[in-house]
Protein backbone atom coordinates (compact mmCIF):
# COMPACT_ATOMS: atom_id res chain seq x y z
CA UNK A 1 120.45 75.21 80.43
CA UNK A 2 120.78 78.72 80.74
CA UNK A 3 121.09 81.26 83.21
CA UNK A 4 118.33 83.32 84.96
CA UNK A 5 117.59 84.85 88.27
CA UNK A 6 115.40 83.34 90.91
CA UNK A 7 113.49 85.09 93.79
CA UNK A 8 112.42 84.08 97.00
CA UNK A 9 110.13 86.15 99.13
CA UNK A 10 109.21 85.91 103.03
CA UNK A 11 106.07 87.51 103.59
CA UNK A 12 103.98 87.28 106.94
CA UNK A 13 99.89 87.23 106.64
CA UNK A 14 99.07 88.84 110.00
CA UNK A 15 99.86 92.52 110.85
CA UNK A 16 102.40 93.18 113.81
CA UNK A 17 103.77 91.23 115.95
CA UNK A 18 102.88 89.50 119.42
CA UNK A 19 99.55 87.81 117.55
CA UNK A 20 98.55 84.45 116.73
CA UNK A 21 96.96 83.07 113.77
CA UNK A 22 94.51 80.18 115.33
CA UNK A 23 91.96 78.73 113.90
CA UNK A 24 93.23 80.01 109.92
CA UNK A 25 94.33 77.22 108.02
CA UNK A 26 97.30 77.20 106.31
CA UNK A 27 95.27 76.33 102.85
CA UNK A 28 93.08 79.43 103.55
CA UNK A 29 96.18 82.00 103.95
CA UNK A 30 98.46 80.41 100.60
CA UNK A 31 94.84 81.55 98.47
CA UNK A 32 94.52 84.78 99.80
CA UNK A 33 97.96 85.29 99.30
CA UNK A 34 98.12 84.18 95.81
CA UNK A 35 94.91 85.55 95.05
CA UNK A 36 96.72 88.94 95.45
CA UNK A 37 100.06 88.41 93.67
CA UNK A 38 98.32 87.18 91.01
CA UNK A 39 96.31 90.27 91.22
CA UNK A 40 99.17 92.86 91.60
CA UNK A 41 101.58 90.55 89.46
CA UNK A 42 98.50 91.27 86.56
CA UNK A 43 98.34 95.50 87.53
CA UNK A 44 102.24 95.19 87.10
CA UNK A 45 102.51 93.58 83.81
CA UNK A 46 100.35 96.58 82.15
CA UNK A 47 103.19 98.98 83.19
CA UNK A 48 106.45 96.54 82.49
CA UNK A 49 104.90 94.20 80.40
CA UNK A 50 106.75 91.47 82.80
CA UNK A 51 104.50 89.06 84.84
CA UNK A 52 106.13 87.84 87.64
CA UNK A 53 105.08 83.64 88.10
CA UNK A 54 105.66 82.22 91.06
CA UNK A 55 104.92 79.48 93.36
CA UNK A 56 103.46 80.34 96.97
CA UNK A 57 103.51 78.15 99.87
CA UNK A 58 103.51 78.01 103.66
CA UNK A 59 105.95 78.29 106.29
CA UNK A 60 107.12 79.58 109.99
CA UNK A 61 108.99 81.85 110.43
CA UNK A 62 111.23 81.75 114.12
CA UNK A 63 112.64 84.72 115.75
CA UNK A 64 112.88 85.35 119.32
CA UNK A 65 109.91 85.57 120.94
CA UNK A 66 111.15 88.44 123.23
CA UNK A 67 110.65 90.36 119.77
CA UNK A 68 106.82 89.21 119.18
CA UNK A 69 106.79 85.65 117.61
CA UNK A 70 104.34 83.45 118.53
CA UNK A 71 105.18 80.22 119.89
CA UNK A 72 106.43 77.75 117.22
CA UNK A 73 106.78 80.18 115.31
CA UNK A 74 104.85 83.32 112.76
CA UNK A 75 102.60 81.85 110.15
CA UNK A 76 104.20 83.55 106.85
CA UNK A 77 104.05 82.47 102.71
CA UNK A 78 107.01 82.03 100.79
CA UNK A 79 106.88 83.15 97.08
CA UNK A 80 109.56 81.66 95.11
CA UNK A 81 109.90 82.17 91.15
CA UNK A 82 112.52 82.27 88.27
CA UNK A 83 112.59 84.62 85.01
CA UNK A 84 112.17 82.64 81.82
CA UNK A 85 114.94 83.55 79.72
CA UNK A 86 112.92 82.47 76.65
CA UNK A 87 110.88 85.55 77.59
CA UNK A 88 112.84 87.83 79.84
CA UNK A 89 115.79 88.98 78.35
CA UNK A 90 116.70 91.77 81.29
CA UNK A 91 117.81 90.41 84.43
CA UNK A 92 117.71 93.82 85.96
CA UNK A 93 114.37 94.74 84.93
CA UNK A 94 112.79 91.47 86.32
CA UNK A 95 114.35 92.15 89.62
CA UNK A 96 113.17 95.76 89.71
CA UNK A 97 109.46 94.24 88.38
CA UNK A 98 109.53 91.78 91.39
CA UNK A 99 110.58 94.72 94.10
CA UNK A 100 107.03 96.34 92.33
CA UNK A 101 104.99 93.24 93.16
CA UNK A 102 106.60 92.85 96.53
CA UNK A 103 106.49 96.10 98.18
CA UNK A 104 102.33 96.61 96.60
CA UNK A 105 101.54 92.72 98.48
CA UNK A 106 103.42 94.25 101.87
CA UNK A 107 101.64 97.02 101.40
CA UNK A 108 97.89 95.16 100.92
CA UNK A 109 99.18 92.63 103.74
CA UNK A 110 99.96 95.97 106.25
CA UNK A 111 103.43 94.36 107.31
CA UNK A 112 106.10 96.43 108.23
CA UNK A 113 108.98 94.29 106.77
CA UNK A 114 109.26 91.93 103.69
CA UNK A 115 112.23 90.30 102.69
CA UNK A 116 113.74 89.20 98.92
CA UNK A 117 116.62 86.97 98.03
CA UNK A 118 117.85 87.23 94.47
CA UNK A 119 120.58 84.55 93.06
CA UNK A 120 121.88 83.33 89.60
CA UNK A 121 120.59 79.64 88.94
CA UNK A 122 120.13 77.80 85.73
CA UNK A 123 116.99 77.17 83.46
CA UNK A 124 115.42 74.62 81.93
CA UNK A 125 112.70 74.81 79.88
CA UNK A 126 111.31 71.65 78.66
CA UNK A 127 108.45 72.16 75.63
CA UNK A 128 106.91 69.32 73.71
């Protein structure tokens, strides 16, 4: 095992708040949203020569609804990932790489927030 960083991104799909997201399946908004971090992940990598991987999925995000969230909640991705250590050897340069990636995708997805965890985990690698 060795130690790495790991991401994990909150990103809502719909711009504003006070909307509703009926009648878009969940399926539908995890491909468009991969679709483009694999795109901008791919325009990043020719400047840092770092491509960030990582795993998107769906989930709801619950705030108050006096502050615009839809009841049960705002249809949002998560996009979760770790740096290989076998091929990224600066911690601090992945994290800046994945701030690139994020803040282009809240950009393309016109939201006005986007948030990133970082924390220390361990990585295993397993190869044949």
């Amino acid at each position: 095992m060795k130690k790495t960083t790991s991401f994990r991104i909150v990103a809502g799909v719909a711009p504003g708040y006070y909307h509703e997201l009926a009648g878009v399946a969940e399926p539908e908004l995890v491909a468009k949203v991969a679709s483009l971090w694999q795109q901008l992940a791919a325009e990043e990598f020719k400047n840092s020569n770092i491509y960030i991987t990582a795993v998107v999925s769906p989930a709801a995000v619950v705030y108050h609804q006096d502050w615009g969230c839809p009841v049960g909640g705002e249809s949002v991705v998560k996009i979760e990932g770790s740096a290989n250590p076998q091929f990224i050897e600066n911690m601090d340069e992945y994290k800046n790489t994945v701030k690139r990636v994020a803040l282009a995708l809240k950009k393309e997805l016109k939201q006005s927030t986007l948030s990133i965890e970082f924390w220390e985990s361990e990585f295993v690698y397993l190869t044949d």
